[in-house]
Every structure is written in structure tokens, then in C-alpha cells.
C-alpha atoms as a PDB file:
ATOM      1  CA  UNK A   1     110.276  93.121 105.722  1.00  0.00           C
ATOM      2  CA  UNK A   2     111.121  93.454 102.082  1.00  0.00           C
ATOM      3  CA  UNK A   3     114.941  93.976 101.196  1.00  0.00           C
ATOM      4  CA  UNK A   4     116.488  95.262  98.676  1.00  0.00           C
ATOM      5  CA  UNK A   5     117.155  92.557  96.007  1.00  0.00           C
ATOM      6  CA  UNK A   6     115.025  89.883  97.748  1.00  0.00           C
ATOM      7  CA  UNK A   7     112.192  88.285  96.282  1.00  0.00           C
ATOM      8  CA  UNK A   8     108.831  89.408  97.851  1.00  0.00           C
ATOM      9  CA  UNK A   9     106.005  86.976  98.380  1.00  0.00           C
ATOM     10  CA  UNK A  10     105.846  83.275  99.732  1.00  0.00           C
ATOM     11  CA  UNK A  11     103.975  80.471  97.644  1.00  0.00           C
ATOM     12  CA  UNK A  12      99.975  80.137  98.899  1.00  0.00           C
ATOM     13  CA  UNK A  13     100.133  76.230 100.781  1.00  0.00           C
ATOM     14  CA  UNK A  14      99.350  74.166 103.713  1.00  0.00           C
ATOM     15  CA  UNK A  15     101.593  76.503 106.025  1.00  0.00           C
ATOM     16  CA  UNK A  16      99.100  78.787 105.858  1.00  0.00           C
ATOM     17  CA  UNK A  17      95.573  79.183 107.643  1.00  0.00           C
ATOM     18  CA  UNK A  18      92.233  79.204 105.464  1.00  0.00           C
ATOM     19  CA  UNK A  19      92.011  82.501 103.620  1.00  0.00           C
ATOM     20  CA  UNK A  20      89.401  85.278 104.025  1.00  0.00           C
ATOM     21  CA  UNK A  21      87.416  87.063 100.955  1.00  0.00           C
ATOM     22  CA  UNK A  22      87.793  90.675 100.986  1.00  0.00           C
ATOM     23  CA  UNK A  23      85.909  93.191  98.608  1.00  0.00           C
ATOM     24  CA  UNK A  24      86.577  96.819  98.794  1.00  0.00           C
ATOM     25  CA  UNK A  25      88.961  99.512  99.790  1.00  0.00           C
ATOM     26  CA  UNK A  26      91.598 100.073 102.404  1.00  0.00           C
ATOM     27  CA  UNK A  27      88.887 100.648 105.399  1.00  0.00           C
ATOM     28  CA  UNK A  28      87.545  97.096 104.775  1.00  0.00           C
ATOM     29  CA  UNK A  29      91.117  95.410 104.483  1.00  0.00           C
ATOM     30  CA  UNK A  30      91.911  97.124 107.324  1.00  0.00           C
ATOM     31  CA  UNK A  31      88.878  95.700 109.238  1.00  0.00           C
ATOM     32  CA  UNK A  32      89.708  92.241 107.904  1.00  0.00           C
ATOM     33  CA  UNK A  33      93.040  92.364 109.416  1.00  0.00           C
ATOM     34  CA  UNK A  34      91.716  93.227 112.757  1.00  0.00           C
ATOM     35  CA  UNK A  35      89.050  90.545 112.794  1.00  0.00           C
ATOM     36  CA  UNK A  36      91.540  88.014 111.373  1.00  0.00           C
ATOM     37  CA  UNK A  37      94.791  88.171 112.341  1.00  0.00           C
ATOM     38  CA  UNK A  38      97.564  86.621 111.038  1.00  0.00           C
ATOM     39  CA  UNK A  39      95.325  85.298 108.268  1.00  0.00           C
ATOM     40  CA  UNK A  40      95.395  85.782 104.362  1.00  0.00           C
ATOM     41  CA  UNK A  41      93.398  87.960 102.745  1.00  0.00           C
ATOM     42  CA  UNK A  42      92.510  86.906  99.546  1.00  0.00           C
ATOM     43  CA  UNK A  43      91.493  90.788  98.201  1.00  0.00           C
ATOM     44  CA  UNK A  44      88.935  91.825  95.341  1.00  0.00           C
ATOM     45  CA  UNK A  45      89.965  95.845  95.779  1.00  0.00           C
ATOM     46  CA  UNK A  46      87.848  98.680  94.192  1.00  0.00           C
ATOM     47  CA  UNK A  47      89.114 101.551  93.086  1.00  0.00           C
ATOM     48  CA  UNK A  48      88.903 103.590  96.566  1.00  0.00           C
ATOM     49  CA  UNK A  49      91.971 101.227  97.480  1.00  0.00           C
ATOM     50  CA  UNK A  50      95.347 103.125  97.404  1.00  0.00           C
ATOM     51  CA  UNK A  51      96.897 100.053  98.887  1.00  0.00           C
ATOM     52  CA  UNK A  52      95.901  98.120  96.052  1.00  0.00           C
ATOM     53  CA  UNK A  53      96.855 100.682  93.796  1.00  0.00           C
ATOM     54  CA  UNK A  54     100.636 100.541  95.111  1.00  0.00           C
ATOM     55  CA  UNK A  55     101.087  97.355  94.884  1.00  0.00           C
ATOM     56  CA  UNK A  56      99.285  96.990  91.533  1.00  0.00           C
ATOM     57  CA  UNK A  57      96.708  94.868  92.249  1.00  0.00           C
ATOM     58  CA  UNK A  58      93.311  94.604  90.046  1.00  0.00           C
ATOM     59  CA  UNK A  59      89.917  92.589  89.828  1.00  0.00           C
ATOM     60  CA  UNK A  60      90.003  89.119  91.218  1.00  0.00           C
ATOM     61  CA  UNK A  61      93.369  87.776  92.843  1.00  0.00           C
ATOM     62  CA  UNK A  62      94.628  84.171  91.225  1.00  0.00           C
ATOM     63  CA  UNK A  63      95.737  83.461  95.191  1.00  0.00           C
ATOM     64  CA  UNK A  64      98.637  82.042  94.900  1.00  0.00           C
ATOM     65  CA  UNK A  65     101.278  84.066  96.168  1.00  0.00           C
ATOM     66  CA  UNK A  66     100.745  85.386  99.695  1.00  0.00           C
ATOM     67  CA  UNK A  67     102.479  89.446  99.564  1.00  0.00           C
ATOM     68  CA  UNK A  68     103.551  90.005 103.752  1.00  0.00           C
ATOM     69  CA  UNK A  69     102.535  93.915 103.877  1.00  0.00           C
ATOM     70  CA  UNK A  70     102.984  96.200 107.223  1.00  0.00           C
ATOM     71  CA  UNK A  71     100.329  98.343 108.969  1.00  0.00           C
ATOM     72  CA  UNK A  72      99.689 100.981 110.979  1.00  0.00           C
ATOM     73  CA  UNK A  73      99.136 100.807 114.876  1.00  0.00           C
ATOM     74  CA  UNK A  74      96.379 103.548 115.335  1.00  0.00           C
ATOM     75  CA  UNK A  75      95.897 105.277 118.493  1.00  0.00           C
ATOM     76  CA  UNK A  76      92.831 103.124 119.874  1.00  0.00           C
ATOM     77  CA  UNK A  77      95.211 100.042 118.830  1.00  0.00           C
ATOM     78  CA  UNK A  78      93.105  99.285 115.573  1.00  0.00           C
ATOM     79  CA  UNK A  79      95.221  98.858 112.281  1.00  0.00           C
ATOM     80  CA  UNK A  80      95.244 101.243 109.027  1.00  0.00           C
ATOM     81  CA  UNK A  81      96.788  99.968 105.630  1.00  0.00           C
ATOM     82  CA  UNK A  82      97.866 102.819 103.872  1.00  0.00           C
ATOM     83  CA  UNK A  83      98.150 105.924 105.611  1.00  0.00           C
ATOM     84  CA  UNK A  84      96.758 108.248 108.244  1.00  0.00           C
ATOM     85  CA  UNK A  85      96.744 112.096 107.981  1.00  0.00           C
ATOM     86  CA  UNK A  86      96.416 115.127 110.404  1.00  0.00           C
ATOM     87  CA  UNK A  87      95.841 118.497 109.395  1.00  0.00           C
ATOM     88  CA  UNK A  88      94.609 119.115 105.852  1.00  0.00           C
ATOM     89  CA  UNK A  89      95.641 116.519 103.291  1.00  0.00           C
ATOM     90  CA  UNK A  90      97.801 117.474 100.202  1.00  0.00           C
ATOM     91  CA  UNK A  91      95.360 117.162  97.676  1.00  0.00           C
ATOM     92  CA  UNK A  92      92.938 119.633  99.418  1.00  0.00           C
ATOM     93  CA  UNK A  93      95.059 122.490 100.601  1.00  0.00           C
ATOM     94  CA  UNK A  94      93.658 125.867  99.728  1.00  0.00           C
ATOM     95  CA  UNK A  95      95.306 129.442  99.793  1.00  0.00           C
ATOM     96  CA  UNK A  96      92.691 129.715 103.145  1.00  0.00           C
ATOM     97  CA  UNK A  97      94.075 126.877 105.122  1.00  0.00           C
ATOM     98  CA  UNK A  98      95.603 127.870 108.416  1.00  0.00           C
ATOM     99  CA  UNK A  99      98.950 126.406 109.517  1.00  0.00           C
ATOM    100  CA  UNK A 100      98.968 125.004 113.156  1.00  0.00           C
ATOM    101  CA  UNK A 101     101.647 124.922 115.409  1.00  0.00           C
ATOM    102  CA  UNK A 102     103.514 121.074 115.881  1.00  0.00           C
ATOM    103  CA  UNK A 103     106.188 118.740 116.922  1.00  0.00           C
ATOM    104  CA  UNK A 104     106.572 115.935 115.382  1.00  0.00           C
ATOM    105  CA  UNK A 105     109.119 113.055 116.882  1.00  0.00           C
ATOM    106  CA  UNK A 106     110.367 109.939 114.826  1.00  0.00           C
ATOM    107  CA  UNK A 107     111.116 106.726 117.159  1.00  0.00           C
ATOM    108  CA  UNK A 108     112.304 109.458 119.896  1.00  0.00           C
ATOM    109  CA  UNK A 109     113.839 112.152 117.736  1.00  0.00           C
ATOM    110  CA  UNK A 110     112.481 115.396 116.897  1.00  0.00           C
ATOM    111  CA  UNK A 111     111.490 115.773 113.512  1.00  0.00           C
ATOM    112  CA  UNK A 112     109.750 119.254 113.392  1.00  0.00           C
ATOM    113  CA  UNK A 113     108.571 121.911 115.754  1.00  0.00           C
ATOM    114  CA  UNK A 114     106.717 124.239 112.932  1.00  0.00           C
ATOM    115  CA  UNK A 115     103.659 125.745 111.508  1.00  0.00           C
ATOM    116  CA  UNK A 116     102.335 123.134 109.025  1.00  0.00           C
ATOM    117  CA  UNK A 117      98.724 122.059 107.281  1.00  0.00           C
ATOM    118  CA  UNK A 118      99.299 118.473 108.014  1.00  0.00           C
ATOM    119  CA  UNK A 119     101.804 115.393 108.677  1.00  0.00           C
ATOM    120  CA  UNK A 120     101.350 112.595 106.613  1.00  0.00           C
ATOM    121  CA  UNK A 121     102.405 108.696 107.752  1.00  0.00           C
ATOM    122  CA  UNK A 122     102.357 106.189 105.324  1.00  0.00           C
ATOM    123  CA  UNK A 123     102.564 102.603 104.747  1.00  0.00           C
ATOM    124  CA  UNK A 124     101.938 102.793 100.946  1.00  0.00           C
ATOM    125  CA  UNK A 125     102.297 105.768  98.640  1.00  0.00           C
ATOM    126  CA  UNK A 126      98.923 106.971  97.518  1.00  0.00           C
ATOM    127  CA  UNK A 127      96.035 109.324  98.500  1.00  0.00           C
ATOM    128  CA  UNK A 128      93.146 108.825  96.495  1.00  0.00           C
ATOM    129  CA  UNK A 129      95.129 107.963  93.432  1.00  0.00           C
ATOM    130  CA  UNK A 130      97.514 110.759  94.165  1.00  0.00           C
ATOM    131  CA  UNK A 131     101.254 109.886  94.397  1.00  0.00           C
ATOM    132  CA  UNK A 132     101.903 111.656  97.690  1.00  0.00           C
ATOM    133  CA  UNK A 133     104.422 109.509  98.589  1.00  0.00           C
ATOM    134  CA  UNK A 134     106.496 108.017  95.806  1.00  0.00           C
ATOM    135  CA  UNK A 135     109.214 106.326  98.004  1.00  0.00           C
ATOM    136  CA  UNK A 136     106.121 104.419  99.948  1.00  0.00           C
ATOM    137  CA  UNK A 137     106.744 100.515 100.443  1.00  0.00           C
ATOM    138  CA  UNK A 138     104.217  98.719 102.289  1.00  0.00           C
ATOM    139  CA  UNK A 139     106.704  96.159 102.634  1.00  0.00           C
ATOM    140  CA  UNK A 140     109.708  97.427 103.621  1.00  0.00           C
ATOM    141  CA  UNK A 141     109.685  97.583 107.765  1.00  0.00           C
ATOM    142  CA  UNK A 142     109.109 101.379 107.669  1.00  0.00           C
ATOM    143  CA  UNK A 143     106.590 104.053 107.756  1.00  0.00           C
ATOM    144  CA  UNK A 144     107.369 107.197 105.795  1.00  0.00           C
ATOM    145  CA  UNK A 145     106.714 110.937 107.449  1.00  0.00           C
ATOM    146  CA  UNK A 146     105.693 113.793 105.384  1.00  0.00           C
ATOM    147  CA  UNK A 147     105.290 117.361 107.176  1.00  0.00           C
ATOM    148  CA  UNK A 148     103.660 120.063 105.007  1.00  0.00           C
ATOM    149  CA  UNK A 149     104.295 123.658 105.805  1.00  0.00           C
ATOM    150  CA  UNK A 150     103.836 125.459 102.465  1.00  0.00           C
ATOM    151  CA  UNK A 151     103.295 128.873 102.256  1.00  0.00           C
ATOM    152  CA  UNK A 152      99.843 129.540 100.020  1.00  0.00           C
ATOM    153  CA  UNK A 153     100.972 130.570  97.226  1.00  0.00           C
ATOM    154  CA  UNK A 154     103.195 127.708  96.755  1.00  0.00           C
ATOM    155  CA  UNK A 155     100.048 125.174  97.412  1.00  0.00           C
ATOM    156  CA  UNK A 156      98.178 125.103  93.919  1.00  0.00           C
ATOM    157  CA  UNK A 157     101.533 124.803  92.006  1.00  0.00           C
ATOM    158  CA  UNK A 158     102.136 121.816  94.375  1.00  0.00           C
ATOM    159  CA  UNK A 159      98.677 120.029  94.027  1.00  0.00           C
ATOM    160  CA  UNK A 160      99.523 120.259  89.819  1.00  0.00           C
ATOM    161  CA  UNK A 161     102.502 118.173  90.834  1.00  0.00           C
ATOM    162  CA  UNK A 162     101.150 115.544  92.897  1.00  0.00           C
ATOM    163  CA  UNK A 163      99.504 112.841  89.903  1.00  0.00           C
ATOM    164  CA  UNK A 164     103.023 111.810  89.088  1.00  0.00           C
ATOM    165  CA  UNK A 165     104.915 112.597  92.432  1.00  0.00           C
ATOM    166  CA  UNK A 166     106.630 115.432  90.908  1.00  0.00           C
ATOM    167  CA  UNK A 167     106.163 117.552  93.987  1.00  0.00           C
ATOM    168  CA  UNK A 168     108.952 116.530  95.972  1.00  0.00           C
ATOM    169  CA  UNK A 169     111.288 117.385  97.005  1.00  0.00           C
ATOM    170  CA  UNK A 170     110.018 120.481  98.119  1.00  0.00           C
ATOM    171  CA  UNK A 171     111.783 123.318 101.013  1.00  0.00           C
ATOM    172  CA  UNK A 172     108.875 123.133 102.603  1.00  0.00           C
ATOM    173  CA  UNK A 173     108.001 119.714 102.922  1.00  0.00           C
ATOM    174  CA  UNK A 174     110.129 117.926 105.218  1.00  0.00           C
ATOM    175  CA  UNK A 175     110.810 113.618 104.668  1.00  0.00           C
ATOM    176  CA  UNK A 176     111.607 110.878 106.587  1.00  0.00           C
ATOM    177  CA  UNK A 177     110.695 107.870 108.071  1.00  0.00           C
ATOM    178  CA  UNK A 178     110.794 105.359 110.754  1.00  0.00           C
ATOM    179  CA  UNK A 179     108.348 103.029 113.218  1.00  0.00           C
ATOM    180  CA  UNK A 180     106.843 104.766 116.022  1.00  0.00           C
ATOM    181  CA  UNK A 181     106.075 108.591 115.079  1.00  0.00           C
ATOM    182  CA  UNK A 182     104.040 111.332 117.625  1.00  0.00           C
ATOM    183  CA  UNK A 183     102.514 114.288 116.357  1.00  0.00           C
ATOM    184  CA  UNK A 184     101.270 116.969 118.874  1.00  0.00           C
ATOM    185  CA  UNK A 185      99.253 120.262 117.933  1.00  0.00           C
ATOM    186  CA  UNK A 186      98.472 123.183 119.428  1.00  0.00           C
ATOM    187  CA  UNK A 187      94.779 123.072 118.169  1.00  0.00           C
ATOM    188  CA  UNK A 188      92.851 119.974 117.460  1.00  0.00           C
ATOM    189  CA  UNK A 189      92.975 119.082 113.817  1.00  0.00           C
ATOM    190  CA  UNK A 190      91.070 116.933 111.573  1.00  0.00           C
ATOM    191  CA  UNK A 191      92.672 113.152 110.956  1.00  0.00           C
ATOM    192  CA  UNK A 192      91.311 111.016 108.779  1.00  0.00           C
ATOM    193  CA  UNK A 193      92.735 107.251 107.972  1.00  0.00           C
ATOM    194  CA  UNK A 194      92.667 105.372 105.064  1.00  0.00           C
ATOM    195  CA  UNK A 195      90.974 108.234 103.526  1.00  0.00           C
ATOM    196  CA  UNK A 196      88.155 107.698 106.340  1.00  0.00           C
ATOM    197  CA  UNK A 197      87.510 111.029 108.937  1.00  0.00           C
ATOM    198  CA  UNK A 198      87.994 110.374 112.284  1.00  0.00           C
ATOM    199  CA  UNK A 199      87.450 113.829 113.731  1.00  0.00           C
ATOM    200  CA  UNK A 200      89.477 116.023 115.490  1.00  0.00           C
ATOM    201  CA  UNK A 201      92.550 115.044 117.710  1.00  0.00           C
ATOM    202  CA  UNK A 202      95.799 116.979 119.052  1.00  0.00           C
ATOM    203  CA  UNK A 203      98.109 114.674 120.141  1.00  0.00           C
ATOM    204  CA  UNK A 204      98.764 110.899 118.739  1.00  0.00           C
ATOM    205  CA  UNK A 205     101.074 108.234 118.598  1.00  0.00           C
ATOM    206  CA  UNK A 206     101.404 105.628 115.365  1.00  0.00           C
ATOM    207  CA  UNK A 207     103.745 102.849 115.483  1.00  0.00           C
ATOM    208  CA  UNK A 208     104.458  99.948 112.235  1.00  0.00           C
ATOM    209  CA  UNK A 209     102.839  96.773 113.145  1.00  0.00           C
ATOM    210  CA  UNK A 210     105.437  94.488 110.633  1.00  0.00           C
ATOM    211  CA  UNK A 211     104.019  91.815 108.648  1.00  0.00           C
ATOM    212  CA  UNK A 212     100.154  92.337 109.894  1.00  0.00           C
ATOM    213  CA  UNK A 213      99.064  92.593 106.492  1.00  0.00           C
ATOM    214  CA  UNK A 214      99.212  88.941 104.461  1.00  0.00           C
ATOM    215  CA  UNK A 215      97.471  89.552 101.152  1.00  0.00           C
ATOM    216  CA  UNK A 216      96.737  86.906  98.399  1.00  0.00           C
ATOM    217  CA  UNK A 217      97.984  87.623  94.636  1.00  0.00           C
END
């Protein structure tokens, strides 16, 4: 876990294991992380990686410097990267969209027991290219919460904000953040993670898997 006024990264060198070559987005580096774990990742992103994005990272890594990121525990026990969403995301929200009933609890605590389009959790802080969540660290030992509940009229004026973060804070968008978060619906909602659709679900728990995530830069 990143702190504040630490250095971040460790030096790429014998302690380590043989790295792995990674092109792609967040799906793949999330599927290289399952298949290797505790193994470097010596990442080539393309521009469908919001990870990458965050922490800056272009074209061909030198692979020197190994960057200790966190995931995402999903509910089958596979990992995501950069963030998981229920409901409809922000940068899709119509005037049409129907708010569902949920509760959403934060390592044990209620969070919210409200009619919203969707709960965000994130590792990093943005949805294709959009800076949903500006305070996002995918090093820092926590997993931010985002529940939106906006009314429709207040949706378009929010998507306008969303390229430079300027959206928050909002009334009706409630933050937070911790390590283990459950989300129940009334109905079944869509979820998708890292930006990939994994149908419909109404009840799921995510937890932060510290340090799963070793990247080469």
C-alpha cells in the first residue's frame, strides 16, 4: 500500500520471479494476474486500458521499476484491475433509466439504502477515459464506492462534467471507500467489469486483494 509521502515502486532485480508480456487492456491484465500470480507483468497497454491510463503508462514499458497495484476480488474469486459497475454506468445514463432499489454496506457498515442507476467500485479512477473517480489510487490499500441516484434531469449536465472529474461532488452521488463492499438490489441489474458485461446479478460481494497487481515501468 502506497502512503502518503512514500516513494512508490521497487527496483526490477533478482528478488523477483521472471516477468510475463502483457498486450492489451484491463481484461487481459486482469487475466494475467490470475494465471500468474505474484508475478510481474511487464505491460504493453492499448488504449481500452483505464488502468494504464491512471497510472500514466504508454507504449512499451523500459521494465525497470516494478509499480505494486491492488485488485479487485470478484464474486466467482477472479480478479478485476480497475473497476466493476452495477446498474447503468455514468457515462451512459439517460433521462429513461430506471432507478432500482439498494443497500449498499462498506466493510460491515451501511452505506446506502436508496433508489440509484448504479454503484461504482474502483481500484483506479477511469471509465473509458472518463474521470469518474478522480480520488482513485490503485495503490493505496483501498477501493473507492460511488452510488449514483440522480434525478434525470440532473444526468446530461453530469455526463458534460465527467472528462475532467468536475462532477463531483454531487447531492446525489454519495462517496466513500473501503475493502470489502456488498451491493444488493431489488431487481437484477446489469454489471459489467473492467468495462467487460457480465450480465445480470442482484446481490454481490467485492473485497481489495492488496498488492495482486505487480506491473513493470
Amino acid at each position: 500500500m502506497i502512503r502518503k509521502g512514500e516513494p512508490w515502486g521497487e527496483p526490477f532485480d533478482e528478488r523477483y520471479p521472471d516477468a510475463v508480456d502483457v498486450a492489451g487492456g484491463d481484461v487481459e491484465l486482469a487475466a494475467a494476474v490470475a494465471a500468474h500470480p505474484g508475478v510481474p507483468i511487464r505491460f504493453t497497454p492499448t488504449r481500452a486500458s483505464d488502468l494504464a491510463r491512471a497510472l500514466g503508462l504508454r507504449g512499451t514499458p523500459a521494465g525497470s521499476t516494478v509499480l505494486t497495484c491492488d485488485a479487485i476480488e470478484l464474486p466467482d474469486g477472479s480478479p478485476a484491475v480497475n473497476a466493476v459497475v452495477f446498474g447503468v454506468p455514468p457515462d451512459q445514463q439517460q433521462r429513461w433509466h430506471r432507478r432500482h432499489r439498494v443497500e449498499v454496506e462498506i466493510d460491515g457498515r451501511r452505506l446506502a439504502d436508496e433508489r440509484a442507476l448504479c454503484v461504482i467500485v474502483a481500484n483506479g479512477q477511469y471509465l473509458r477515459g472518463f474521470d469518474v473517480v478522480p480520488r482513485g489510487h490503485p495503490g493505496d490499500g483501498r477501493l473507492e464506492v460511488h452510488v449514483y441516484a440522480l434525478e434525470a434531469r440532473e444526468r446530461a449536465p453530469m455526463q458534460h462534467r465527467l472528462t475532467a472529474g468536475r462532477h463531483l461532488p454531487h447531492p446525489h452521488i454519495t462517496e466513500t471507500s473501503g475493502r470489502r463492499i456488498t451491493v444488493r438490489f431489488a431487481d437484477a441489474v446489469p454489471w459489467e467489469a473492467d468495462g467487460q458485461p457480465r450480465g445480470k446479478i442482484a446481490e454481490a460481494t467485492l473485497g481489495l486483494v492488496p498488492g495482486a497487481v505487480q506491473i513493470l515501468v
